[in-house]
N, C-alpha and C. Protein backbone atom coordinates (compact mmCIF):
# COMPACT_ATOMS: atom_id res chain seq x y z
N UNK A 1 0.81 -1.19 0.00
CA UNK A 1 0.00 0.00 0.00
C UNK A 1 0.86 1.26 0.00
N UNK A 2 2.13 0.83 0.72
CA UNK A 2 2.71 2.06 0.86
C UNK A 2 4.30 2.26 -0.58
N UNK A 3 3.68 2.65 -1.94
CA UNK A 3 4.72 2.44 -2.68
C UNK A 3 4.79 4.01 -3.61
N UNK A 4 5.44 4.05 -4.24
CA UNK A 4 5.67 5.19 -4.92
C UNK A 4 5.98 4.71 -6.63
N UNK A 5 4.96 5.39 -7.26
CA UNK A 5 5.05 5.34 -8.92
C UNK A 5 6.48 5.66 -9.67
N UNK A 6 7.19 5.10 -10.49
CA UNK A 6 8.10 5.65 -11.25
C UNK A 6 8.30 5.29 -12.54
N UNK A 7 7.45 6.18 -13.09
CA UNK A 7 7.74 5.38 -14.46
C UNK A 7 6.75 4.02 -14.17
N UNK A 8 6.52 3.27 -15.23
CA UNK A 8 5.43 2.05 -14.95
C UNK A 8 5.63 1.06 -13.52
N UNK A 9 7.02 1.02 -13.02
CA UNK A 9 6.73 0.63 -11.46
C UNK A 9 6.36 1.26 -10.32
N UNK A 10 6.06 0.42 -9.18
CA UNK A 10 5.88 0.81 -8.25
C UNK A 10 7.49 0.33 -7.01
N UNK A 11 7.87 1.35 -6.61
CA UNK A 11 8.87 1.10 -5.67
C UNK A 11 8.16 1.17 -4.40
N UNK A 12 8.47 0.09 -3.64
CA UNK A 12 7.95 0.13 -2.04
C UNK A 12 8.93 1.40 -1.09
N UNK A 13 8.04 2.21 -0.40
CA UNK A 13 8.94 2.78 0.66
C UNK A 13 9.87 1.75 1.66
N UNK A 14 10.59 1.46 1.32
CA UNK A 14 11.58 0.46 2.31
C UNK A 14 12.82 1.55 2.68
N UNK A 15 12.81 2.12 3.85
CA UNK A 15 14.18 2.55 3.94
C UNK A 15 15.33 2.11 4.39
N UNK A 16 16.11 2.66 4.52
CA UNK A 16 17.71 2.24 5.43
C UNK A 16 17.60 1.87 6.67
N UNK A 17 17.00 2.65 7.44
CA UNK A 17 16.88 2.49 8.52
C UNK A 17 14.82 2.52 8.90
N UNK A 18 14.96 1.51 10.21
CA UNK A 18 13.41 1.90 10.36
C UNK A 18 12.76 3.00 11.06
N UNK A 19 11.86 3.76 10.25
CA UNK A 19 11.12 5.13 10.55
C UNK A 19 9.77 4.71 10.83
N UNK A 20 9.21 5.27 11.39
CA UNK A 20 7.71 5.30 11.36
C UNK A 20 7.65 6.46 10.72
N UNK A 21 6.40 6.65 10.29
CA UNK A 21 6.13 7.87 9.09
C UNK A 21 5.90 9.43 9.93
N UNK A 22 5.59 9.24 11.25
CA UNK A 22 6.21 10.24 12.07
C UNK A 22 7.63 11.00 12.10
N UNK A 23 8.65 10.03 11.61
CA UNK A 23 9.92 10.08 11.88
C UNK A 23 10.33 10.16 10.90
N UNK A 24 9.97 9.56 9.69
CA UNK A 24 10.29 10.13 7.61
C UNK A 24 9.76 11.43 7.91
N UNK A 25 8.28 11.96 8.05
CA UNK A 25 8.07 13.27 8.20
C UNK A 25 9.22 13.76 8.82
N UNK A 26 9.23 13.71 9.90
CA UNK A 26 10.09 15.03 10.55
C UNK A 26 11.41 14.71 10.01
N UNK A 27 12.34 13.85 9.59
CA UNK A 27 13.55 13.72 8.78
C UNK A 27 13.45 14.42 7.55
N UNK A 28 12.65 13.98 6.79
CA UNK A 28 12.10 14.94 5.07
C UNK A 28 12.07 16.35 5.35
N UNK A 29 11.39 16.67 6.64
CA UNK A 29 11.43 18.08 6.33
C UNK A 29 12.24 19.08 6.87
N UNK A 30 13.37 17.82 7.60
CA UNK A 30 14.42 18.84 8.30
C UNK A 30 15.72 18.66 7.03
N UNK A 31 15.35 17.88 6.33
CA UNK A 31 16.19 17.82 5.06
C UNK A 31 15.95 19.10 4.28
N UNK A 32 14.51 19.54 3.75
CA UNK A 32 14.11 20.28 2.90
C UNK A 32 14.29 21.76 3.51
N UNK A 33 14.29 21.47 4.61
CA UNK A 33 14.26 23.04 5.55
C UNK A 33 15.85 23.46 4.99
N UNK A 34 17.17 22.23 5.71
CA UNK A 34 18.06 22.50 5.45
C UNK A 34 18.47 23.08 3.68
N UNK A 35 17.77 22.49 2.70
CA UNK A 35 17.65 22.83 1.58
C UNK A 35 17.40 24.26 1.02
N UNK A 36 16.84 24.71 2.15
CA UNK A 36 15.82 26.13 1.73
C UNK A 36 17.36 27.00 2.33
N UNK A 37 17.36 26.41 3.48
CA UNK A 37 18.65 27.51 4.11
C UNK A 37 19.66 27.17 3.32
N UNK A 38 20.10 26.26 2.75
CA UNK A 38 21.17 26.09 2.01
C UNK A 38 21.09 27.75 0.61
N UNK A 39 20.15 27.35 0.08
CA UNK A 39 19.77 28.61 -1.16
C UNK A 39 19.78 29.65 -0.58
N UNK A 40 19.28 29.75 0.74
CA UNK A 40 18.84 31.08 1.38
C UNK A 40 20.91 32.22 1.55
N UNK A 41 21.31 31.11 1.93
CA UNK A 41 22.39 31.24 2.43
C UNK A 41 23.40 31.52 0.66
N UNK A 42 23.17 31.00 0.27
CA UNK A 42 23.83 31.45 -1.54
C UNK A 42 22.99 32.64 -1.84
N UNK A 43 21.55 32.73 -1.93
CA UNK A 43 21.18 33.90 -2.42
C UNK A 43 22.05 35.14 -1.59
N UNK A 44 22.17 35.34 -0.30
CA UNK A 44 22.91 36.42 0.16
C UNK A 44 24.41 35.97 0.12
N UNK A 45 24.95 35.03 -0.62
CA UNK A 45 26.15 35.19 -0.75
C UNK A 45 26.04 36.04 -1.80
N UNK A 46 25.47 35.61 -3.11
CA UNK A 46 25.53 36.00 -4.42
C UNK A 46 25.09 37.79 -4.14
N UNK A 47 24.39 37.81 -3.43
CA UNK A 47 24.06 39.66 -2.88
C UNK A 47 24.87 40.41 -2.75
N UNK A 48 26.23 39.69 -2.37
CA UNK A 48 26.88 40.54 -1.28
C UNK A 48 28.34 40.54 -2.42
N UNK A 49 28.17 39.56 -3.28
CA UNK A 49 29.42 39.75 -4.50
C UNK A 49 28.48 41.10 -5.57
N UNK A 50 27.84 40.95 -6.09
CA UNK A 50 26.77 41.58 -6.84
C UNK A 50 25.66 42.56 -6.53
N UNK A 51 26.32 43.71 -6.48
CA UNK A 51 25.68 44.70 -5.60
C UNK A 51 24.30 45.26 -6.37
N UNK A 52 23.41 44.52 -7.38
CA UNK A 52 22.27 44.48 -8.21
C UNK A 52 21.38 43.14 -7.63
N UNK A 53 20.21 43.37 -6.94
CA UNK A 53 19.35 42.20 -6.43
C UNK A 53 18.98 41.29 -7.30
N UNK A 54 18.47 42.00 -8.57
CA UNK A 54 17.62 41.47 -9.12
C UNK A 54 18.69 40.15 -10.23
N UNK A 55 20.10 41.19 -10.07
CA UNK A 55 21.01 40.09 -11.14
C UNK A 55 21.90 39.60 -9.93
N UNK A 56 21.64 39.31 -9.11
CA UNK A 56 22.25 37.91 -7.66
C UNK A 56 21.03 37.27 -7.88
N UNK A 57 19.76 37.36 -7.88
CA UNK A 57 18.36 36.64 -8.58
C UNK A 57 18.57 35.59 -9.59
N UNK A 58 19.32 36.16 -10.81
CA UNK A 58 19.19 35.55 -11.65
C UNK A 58 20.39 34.88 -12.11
N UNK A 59 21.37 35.21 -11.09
CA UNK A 59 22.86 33.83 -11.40
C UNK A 59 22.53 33.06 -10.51
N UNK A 60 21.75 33.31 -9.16
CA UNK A 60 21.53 31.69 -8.56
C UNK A 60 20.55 31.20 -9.07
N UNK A 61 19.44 31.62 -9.64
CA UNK A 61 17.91 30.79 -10.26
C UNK A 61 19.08 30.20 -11.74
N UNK A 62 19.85 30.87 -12.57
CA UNK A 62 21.16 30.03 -13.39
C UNK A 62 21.79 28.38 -13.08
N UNK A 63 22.37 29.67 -11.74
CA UNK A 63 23.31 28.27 -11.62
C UNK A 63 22.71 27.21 -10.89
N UNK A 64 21.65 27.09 -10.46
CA UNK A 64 20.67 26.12 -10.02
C UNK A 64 19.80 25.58 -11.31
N UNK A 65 19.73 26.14 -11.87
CA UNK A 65 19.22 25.05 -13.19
C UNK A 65 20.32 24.57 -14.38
N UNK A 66 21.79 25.48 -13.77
CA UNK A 66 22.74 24.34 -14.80
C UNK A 66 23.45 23.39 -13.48
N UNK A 67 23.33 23.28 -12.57
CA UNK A 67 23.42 22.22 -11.63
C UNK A 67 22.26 21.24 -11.84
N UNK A 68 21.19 21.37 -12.00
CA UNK A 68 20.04 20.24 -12.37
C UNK A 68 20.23 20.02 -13.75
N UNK A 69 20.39 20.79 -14.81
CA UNK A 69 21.09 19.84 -16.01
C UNK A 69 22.14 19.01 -15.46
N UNK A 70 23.17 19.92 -14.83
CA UNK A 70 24.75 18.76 -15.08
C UNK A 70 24.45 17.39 -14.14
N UNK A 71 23.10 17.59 -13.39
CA UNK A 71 23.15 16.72 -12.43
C UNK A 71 22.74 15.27 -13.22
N UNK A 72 22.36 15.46 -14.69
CA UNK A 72 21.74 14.11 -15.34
C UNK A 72 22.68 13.97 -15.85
N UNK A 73 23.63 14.30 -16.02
CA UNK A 73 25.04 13.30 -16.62
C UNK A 73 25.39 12.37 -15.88
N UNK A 74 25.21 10.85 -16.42
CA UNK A 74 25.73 10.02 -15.84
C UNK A 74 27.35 9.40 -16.26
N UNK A 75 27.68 9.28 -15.35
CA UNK A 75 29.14 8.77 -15.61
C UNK A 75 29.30 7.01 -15.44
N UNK A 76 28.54 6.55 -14.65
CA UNK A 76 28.59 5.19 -14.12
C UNK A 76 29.83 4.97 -13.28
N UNK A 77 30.32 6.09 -12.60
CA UNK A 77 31.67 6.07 -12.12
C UNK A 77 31.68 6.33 -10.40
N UNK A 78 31.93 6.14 -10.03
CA UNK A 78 32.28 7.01 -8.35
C UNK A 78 31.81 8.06 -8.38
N UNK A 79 32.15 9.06 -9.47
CA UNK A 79 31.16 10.02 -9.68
C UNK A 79 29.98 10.56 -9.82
N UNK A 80 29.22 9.63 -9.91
CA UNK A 80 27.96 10.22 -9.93
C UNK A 80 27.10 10.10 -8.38
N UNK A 81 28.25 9.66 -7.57
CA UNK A 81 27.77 10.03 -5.97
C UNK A 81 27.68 11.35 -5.60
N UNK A 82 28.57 12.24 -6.49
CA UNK A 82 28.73 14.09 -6.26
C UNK A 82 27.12 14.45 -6.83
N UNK A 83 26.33 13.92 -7.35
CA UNK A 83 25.51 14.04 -7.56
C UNK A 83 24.56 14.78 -6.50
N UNK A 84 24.92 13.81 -4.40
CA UNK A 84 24.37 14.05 -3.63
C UNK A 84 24.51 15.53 -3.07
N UNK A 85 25.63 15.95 -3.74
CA UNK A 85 26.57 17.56 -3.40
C UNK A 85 25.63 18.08 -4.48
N UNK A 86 24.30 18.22 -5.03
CA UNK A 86 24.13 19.19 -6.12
C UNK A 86 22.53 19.57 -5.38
N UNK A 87 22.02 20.92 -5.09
CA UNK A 87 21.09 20.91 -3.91
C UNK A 87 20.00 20.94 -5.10
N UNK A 88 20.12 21.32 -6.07
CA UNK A 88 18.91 20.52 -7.34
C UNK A 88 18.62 19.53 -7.54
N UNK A 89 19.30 18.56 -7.34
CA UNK A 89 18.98 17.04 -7.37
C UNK A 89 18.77 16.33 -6.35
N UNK A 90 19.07 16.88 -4.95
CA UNK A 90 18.77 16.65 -3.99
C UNK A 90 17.31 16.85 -3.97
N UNK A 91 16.80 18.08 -4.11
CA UNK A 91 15.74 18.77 -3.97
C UNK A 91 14.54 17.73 -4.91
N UNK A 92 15.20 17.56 -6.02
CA UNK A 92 14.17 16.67 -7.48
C UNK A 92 14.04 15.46 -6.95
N UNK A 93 14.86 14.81 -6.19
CA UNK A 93 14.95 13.07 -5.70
C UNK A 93 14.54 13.47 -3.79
N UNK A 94 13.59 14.11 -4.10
CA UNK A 94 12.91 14.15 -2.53
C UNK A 94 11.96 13.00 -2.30
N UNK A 95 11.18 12.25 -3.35
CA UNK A 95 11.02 11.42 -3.06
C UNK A 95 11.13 10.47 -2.96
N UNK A 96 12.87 9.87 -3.11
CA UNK A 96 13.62 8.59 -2.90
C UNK A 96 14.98 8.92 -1.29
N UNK A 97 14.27 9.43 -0.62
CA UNK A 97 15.41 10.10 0.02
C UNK A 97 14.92 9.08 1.42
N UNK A 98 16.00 8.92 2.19
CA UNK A 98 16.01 7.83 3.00
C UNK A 98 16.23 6.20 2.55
N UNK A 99 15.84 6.09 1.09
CA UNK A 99 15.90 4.99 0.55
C UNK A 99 16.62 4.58 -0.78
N UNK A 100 16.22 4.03 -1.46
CA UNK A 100 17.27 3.63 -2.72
C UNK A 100 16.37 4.30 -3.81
N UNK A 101 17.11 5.11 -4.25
CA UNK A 101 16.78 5.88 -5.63
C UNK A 101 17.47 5.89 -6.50
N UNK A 102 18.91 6.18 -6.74
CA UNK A 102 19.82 6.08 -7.66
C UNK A 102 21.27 5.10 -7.10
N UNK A 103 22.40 5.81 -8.55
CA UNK A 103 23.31 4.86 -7.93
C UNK A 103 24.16 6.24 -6.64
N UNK A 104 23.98 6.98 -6.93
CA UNK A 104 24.40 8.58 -6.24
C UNK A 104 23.86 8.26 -4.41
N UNK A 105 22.46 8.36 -4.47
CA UNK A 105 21.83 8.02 -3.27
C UNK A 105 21.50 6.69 -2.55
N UNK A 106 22.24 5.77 -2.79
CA UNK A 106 22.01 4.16 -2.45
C UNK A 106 22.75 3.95 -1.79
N UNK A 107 22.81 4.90 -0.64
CA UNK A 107 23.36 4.55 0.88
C UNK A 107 23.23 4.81 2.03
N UNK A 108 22.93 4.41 2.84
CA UNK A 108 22.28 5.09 4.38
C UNK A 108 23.17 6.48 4.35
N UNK A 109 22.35 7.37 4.80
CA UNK A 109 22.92 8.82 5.35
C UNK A 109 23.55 9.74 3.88
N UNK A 110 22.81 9.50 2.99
CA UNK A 110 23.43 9.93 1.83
C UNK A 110 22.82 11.46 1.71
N UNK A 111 21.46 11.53 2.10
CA UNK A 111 21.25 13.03 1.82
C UNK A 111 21.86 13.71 2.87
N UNK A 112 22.07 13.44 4.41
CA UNK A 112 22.45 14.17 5.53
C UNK A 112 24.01 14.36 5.02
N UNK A 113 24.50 13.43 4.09
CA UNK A 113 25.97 14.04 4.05
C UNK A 113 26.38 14.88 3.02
N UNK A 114 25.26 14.48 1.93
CA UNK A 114 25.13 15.68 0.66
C UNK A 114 24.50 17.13 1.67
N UNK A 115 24.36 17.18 1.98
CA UNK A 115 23.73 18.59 2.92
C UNK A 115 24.22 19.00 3.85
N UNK A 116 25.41 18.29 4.66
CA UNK A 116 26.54 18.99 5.30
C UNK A 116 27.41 19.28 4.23
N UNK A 117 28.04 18.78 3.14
CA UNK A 117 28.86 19.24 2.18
C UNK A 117 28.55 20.17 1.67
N UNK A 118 26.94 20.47 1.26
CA UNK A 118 26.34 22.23 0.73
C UNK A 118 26.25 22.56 2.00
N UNK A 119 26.24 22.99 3.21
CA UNK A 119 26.29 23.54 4.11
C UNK A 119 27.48 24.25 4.04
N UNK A 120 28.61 23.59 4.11
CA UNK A 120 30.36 23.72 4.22
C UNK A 120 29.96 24.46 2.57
N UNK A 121 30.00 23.88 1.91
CA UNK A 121 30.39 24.67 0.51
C UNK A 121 29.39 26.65 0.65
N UNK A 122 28.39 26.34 1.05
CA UNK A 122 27.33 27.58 1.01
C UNK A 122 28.23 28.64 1.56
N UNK A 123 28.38 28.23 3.48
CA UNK A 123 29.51 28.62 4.25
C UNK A 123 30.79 29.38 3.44
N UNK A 124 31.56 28.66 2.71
CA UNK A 124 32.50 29.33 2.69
C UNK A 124 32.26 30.66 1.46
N UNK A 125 31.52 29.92 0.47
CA UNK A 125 30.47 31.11 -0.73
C UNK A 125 30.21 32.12 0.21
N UNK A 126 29.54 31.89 1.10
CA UNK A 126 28.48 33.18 1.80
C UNK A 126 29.84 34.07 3.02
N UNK A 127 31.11 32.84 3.61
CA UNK A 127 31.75 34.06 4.28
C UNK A 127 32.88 34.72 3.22
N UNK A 128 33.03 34.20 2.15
CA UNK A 128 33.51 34.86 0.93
C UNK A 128 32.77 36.19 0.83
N UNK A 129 31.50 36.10 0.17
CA UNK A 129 30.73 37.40 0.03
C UNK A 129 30.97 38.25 1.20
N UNK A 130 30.54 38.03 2.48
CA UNK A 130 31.06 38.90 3.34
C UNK A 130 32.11 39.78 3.48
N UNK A 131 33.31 38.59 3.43
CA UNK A 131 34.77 39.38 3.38
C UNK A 131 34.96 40.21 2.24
N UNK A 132 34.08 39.82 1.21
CA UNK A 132 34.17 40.66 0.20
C UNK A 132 33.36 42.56 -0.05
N UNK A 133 32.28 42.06 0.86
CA UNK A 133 31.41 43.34 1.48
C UNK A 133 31.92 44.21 2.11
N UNK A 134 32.94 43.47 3.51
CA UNK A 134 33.41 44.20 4.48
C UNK A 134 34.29 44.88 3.76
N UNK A 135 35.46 44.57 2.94
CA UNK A 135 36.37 45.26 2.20
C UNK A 135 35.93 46.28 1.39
N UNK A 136 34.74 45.93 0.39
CA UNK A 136 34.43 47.43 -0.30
C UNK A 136 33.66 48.32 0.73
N UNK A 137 33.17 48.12 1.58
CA UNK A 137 32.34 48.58 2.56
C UNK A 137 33.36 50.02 3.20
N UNK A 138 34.25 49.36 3.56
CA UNK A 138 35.62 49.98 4.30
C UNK A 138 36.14 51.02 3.35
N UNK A 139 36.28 50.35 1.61
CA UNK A 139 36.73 51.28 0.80
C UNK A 139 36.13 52.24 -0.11
């Protein structure tokens, strides 16, 4: 009863670990939350390099849809685990998350570690912009 459509199959929710659907809820949406702050946290990086709102707007709504293109290149390699590092494809495979969806995400703790890696990556983008603020700020 409990399966998800893809294409003409049905995949059962089976995850990694056992959740009650209390506990997928509140995991899913502390994933997606982290997701939102992840962008939230690039949009004011990209602000703070690009002193025009509307064009820091439109290189991250960019580079978030050429990260969801590059994210369908498959390599069949080790590589396409960086896949879990791309917060567009993270975001598109929300509903295989906890469980087996690709060859990228077919491992316990795969989105929590794709989302500390955009955390760390956002981080250093966003205290970049800063240091970059404070300096013209000063000058």
């Amino acid at each position: 009863m409990l399966a998800e459509p893809r294409g003409i199959f049905y995949y059962p929710f089976i995850t990694f670990k056992r959740l009650t659907v209390l506990q997928y809820l509140i995991a899913s949406a502390g994933i997606g939350t982290a997701l939102v702050l992840i962008c939230g946290i690039l949009a004011g990086a990209f602000r703070m390099f690009i002193s025009n709102s509307y064009l820091a707007f439109l290189t991250e709504a960019g580079a978030l849809l050429l990260l969801f293109a590059a994210g369908f290149q498959s390599t069949a390699t080790w590589a396409d685990v960086l896949q879990v590092c791309n917060p567009s494809i993270l975001w598109y495979c929300c509903g295989a998350w906890f469980m087996e969806g690709n060859l990228g995400m077919s491992f316990p703790g795969a989105e929590a570690a794709g989302v500390c890696v955009q955390i760390l990556l956002a981080g250093a983008v966003g205290s970049a912009g800063y240091l970059r603020y404070r300096r013209c700020d000063i000058i």
